[in-house]
C-alpha atoms as a PDB file:
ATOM      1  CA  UNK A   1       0.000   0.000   0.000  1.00  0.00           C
ATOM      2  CA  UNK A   2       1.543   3.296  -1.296  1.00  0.00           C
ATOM      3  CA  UNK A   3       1.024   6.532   0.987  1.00  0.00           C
ATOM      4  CA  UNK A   4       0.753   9.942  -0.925  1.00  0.00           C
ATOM      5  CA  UNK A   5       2.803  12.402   0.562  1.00  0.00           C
ATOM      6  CA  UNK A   6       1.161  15.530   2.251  1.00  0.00           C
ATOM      7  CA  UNK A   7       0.608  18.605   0.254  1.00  0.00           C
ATOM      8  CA  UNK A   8       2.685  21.543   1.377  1.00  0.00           C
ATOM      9  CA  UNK A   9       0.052  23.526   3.829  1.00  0.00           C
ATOM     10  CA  UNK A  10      -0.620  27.310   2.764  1.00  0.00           C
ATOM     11  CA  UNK A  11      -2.209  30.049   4.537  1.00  0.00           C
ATOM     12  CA  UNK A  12      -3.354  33.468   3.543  1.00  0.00           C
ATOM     13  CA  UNK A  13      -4.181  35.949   6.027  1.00  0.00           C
ATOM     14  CA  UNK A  14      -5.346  39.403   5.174  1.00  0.00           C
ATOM     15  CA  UNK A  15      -5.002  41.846   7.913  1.00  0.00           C
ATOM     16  CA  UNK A  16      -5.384  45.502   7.679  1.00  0.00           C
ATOM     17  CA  UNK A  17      -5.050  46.168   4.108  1.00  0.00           C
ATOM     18  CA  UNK A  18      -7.918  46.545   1.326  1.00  0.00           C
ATOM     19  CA  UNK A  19      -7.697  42.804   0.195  1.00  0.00           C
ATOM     20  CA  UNK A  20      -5.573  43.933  -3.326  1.00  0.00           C
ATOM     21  CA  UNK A  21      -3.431  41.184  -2.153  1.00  0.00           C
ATOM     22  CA  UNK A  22      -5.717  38.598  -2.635  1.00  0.00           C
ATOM     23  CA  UNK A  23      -7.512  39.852  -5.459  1.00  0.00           C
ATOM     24  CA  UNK A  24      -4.245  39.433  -7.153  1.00  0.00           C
ATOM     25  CA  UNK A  25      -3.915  35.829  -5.790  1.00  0.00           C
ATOM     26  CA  UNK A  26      -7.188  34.758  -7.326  1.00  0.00           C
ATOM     27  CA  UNK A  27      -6.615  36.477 -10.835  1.00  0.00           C
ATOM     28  CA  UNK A  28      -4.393  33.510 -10.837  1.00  0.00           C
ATOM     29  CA  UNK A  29      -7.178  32.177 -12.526  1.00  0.00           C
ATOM     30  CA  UNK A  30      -6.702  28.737 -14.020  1.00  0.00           C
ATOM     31  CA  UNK A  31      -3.265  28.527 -12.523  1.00  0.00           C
ATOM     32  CA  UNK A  32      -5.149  28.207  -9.155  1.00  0.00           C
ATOM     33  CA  UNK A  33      -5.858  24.810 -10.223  1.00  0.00           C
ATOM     34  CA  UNK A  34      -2.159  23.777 -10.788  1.00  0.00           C
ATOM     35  CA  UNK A  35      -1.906  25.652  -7.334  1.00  0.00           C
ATOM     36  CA  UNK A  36      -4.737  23.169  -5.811  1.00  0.00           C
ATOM     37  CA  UNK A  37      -2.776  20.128  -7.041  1.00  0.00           C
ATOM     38  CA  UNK A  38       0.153  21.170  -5.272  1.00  0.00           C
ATOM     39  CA  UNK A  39      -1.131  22.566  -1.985  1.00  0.00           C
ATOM     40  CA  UNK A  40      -3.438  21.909   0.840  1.00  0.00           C
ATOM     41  CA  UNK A  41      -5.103  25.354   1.695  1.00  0.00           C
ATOM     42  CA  UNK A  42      -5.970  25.610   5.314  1.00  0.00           C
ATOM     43  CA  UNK A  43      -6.643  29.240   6.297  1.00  0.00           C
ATOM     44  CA  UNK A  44      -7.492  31.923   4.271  1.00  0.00           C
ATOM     45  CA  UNK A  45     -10.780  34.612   3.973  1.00  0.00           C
ATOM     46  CA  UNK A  46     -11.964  32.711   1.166  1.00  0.00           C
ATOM     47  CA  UNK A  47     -12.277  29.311   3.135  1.00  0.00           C
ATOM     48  CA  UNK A  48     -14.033  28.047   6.374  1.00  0.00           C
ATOM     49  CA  UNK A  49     -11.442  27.764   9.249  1.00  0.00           C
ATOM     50  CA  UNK A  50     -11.696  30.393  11.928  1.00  0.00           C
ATOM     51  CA  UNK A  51      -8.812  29.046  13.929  1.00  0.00           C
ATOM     52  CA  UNK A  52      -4.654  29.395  12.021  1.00  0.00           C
ATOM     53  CA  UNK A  53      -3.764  25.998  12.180  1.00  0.00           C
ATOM     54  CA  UNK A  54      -0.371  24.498  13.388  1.00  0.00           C
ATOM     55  CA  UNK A  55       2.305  23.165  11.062  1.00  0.00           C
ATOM     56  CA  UNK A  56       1.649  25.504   8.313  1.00  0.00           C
ATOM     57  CA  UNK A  57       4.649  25.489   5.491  1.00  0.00           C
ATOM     58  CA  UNK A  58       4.168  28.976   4.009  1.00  0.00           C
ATOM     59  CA  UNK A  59       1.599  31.668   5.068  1.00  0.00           C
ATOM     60  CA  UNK A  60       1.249  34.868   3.134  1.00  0.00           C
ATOM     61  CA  UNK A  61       0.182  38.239   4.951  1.00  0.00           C
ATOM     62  CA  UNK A  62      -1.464  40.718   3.657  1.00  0.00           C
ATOM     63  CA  UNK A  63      -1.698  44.226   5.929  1.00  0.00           C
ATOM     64  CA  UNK A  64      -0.241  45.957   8.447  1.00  0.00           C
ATOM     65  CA  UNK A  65      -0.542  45.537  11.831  1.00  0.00           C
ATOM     66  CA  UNK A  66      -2.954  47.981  13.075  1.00  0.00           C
ATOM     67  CA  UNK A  67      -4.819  46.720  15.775  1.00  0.00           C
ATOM     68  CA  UNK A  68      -4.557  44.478  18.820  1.00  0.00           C
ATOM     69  CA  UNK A  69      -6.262  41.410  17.213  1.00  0.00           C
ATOM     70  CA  UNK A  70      -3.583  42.037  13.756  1.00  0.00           C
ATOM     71  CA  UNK A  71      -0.242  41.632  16.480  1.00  0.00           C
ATOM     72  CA  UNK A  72      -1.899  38.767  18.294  1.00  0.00           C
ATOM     73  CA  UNK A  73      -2.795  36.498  14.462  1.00  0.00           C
ATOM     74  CA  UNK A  74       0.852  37.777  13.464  1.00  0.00           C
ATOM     75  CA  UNK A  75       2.708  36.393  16.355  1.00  0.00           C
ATOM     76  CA  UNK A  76       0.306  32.925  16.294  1.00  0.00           C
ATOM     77  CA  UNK A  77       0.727  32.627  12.301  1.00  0.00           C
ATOM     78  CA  UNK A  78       5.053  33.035  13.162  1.00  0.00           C
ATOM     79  CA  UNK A  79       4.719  30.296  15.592  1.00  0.00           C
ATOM     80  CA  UNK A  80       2.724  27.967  13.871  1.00  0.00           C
ATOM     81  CA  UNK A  81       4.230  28.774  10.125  1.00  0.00           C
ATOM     82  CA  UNK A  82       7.392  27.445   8.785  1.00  0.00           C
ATOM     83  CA  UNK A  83       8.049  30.278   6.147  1.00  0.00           C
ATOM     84  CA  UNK A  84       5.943  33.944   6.312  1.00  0.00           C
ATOM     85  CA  UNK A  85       6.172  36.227   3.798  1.00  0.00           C
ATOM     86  CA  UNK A  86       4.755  39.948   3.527  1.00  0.00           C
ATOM     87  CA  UNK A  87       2.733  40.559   0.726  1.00  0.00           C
ATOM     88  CA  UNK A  88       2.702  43.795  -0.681  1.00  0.00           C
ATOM     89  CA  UNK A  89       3.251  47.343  -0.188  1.00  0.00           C
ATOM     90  CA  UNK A  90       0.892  47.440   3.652  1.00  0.00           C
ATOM     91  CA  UNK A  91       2.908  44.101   4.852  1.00  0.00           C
ATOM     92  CA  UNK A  92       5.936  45.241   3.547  1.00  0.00           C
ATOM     93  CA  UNK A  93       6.022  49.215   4.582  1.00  0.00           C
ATOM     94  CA  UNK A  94       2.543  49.625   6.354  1.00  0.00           C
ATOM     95  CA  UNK A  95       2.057  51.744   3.432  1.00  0.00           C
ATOM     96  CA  UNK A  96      -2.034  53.484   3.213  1.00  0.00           C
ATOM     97  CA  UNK A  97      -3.042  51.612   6.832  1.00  0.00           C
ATOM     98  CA  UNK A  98       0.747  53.580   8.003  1.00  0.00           C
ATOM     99  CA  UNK A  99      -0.785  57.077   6.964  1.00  0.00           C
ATOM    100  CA  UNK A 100      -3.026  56.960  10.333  1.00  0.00           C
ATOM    101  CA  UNK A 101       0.274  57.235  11.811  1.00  0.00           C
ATOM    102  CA  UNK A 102       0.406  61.256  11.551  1.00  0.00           C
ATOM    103  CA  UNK A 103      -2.565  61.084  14.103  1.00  0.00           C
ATOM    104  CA  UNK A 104      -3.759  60.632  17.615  1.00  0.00           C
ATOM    105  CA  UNK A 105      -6.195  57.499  17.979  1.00  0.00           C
ATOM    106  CA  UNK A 106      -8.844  60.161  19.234  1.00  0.00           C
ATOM    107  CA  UNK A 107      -8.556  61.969  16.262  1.00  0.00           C
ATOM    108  CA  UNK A 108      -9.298  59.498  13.703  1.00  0.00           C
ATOM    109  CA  UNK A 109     -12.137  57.870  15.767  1.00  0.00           C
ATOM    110  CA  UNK A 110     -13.358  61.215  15.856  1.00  0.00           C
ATOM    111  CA  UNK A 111     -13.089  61.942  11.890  1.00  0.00           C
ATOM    112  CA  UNK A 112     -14.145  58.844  10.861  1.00  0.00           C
ATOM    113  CA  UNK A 113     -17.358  57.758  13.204  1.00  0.00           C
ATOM    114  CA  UNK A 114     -18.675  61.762  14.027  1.00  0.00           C
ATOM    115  CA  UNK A 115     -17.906  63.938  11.496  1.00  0.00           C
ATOM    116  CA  UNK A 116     -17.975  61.893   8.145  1.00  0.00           C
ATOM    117  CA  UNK A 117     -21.318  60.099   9.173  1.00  0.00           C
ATOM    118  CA  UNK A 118     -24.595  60.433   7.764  1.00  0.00           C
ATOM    119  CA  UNK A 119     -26.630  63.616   8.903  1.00  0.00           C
ATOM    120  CA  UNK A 120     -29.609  62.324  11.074  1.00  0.00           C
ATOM    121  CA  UNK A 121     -33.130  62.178   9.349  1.00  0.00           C
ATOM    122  CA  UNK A 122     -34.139  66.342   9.786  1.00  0.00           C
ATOM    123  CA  UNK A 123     -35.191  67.416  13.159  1.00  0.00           C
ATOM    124  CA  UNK A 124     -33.802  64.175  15.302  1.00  0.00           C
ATOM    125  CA  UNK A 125     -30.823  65.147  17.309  1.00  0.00           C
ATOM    126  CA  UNK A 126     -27.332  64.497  16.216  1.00  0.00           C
ATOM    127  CA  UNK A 127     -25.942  61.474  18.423  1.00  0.00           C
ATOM    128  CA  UNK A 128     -22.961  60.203  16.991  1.00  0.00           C
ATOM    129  CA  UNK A 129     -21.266  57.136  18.963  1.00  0.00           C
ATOM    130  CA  UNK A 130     -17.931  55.939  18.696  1.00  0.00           C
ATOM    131  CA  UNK A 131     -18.560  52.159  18.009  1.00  0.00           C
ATOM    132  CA  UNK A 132     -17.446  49.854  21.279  1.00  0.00           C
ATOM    133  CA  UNK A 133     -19.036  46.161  20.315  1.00  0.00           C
ATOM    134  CA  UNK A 134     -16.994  44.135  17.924  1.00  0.00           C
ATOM    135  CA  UNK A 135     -13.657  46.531  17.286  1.00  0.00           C
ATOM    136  CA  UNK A 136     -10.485  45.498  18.191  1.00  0.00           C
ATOM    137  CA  UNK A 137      -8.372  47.888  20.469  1.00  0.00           C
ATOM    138  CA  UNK A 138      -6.244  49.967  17.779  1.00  0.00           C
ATOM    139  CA  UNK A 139      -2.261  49.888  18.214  1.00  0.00           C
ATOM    140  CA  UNK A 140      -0.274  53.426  18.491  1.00  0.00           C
ATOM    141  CA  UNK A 141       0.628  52.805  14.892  1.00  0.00           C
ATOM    142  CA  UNK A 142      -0.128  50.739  11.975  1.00  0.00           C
ATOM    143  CA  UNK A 143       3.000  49.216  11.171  1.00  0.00           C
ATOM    144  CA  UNK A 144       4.508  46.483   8.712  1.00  0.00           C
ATOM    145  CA  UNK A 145       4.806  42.873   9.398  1.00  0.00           C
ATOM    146  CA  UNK A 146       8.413  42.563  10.276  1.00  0.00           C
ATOM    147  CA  UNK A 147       8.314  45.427  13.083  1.00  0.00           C
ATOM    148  CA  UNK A 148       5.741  42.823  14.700  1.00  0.00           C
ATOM    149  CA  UNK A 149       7.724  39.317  13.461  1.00  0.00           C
ATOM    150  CA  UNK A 150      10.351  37.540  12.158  1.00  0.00           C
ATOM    151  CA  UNK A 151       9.295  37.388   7.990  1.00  0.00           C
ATOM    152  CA  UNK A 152      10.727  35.501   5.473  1.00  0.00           C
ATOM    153  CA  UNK A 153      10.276  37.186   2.204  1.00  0.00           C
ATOM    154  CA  UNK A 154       9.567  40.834   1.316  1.00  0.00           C
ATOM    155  CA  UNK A 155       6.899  41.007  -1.755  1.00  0.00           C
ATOM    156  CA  UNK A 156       6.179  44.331  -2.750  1.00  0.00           C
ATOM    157  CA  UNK A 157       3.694  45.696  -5.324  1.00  0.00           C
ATOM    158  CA  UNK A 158       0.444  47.883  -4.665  1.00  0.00           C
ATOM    159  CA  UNK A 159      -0.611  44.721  -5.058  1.00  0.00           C
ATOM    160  CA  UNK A 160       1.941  42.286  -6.205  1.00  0.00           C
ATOM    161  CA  UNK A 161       0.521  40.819  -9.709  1.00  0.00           C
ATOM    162  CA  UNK A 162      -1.154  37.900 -10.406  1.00  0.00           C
ATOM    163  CA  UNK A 163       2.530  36.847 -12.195  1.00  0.00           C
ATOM    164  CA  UNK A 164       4.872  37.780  -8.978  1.00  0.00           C
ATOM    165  CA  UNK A 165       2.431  35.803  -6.742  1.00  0.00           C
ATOM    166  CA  UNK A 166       2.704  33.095  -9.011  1.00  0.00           C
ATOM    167  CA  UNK A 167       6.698  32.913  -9.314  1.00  0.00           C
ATOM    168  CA  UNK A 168       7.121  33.464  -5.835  1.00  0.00           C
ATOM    169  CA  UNK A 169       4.732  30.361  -4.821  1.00  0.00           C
ATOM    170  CA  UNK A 170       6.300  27.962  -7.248  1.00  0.00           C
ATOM    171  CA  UNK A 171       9.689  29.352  -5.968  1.00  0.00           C
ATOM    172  CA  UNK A 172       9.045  28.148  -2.578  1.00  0.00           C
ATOM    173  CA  UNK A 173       7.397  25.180  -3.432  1.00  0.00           C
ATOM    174  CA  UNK A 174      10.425  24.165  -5.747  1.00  0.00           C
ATOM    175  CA  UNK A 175      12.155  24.816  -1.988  1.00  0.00           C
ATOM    176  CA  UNK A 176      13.718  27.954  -3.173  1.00  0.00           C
ATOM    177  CA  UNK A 177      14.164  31.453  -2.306  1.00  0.00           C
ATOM    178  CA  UNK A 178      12.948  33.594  -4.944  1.00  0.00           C
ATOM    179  CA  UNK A 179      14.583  37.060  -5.939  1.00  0.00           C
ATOM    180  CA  UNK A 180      11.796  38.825  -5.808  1.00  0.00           C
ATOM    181  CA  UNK A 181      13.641  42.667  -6.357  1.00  0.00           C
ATOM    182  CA  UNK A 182      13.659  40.931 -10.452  1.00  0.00           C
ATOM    183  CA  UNK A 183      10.411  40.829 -11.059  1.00  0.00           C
ATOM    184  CA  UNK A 184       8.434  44.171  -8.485  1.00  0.00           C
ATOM    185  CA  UNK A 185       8.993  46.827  -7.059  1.00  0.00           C
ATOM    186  CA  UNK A 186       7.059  49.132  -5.087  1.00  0.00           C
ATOM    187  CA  UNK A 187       3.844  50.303  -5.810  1.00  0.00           C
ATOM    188  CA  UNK A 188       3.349  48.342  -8.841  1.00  0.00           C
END
């Protein structure tokens, strides 16, 4: 009786970022099927598990860390993740999350949930409320991956393409270390 041998285990995890990152991954398109073959996906927003497994091989992050909840997944997905790797420009640099940065917490709470809401329906009194249920406690800054953990690979790209993402998975799984400065840069 033969045994297959496991699948490599990857992870995505998007954190605070605007999900460009894994837009990118799924205009992989057909490729994703190759990618199936060769992988066993166990986390990621677009499947079912809530909890990051253990004994991941590579887990790609996309976001800064921003909030409480973002340090606390980073430091669990180091632990239980053979390889990480930041994926694009908000992993890598904190980059559009990082421009909260130039402001006190206060102040964007403020901005965002009292003065940029809707007016009330005429006549009813204005009663803006921070929200309290469901938001994770903010950190002082939004800040890349590697100020939080140890990471493996730096992919830039506002987001990486469809093409990097591809090279730099088949890289890895081909158990090497891509060059990724030959095929992105920042911001593209």
């Amino acid at each position: 009786m033969s045994t297959t041998p496991a699948k490599p285990k990857l992870a995505t995890v998007w954190l605070d970022g605007c999900s460009g990152c894994h837009m990118s991954l799924l205009d992989l398109d057909e490729r994703l099927l190759i990618l199936a073959e060769k992988v066993e996906v166990v986390y990621s927003p677009v499947v079912d598990p809530k909890e990051f497994p253990e004994g991941v091989d590579i887990t790609l992050i996309e976001g800064a860390v921003s909030s409480e909840e973002d340090r606390h997944k980073a430091q669990l997905i180091r632990a239980r993740s053979r390889l990480v790797v930041s994926l694009g420009d908000c992993a890598v640099t904190a980059n559009v999350p990082g421009m909260r940065n130039y402001f006190e917490k206060d102040e964007l709470f403020q901005r965002a949930y009292v003065e940029n809401a809707d007016a009330p329906a005429a006549g009813a009194a204005r009663r803006a409320r921070l929200p309290v249920l469901g938001v994770p406690a903010l950190c002082p800054r939004a800040t890349p991956v590697h100020e939080v953990i140890p990471v493996d690979l730096f992919v830039p790209g506002c987001p990486p393409s469809a093409e990097v993402i591809w090279l730099v998975l088949t890289e890895l799984l081909a158990g090497r270390m891509p060059q990724v400065a030959e095929w992105t840069r920042f911001g593209a």
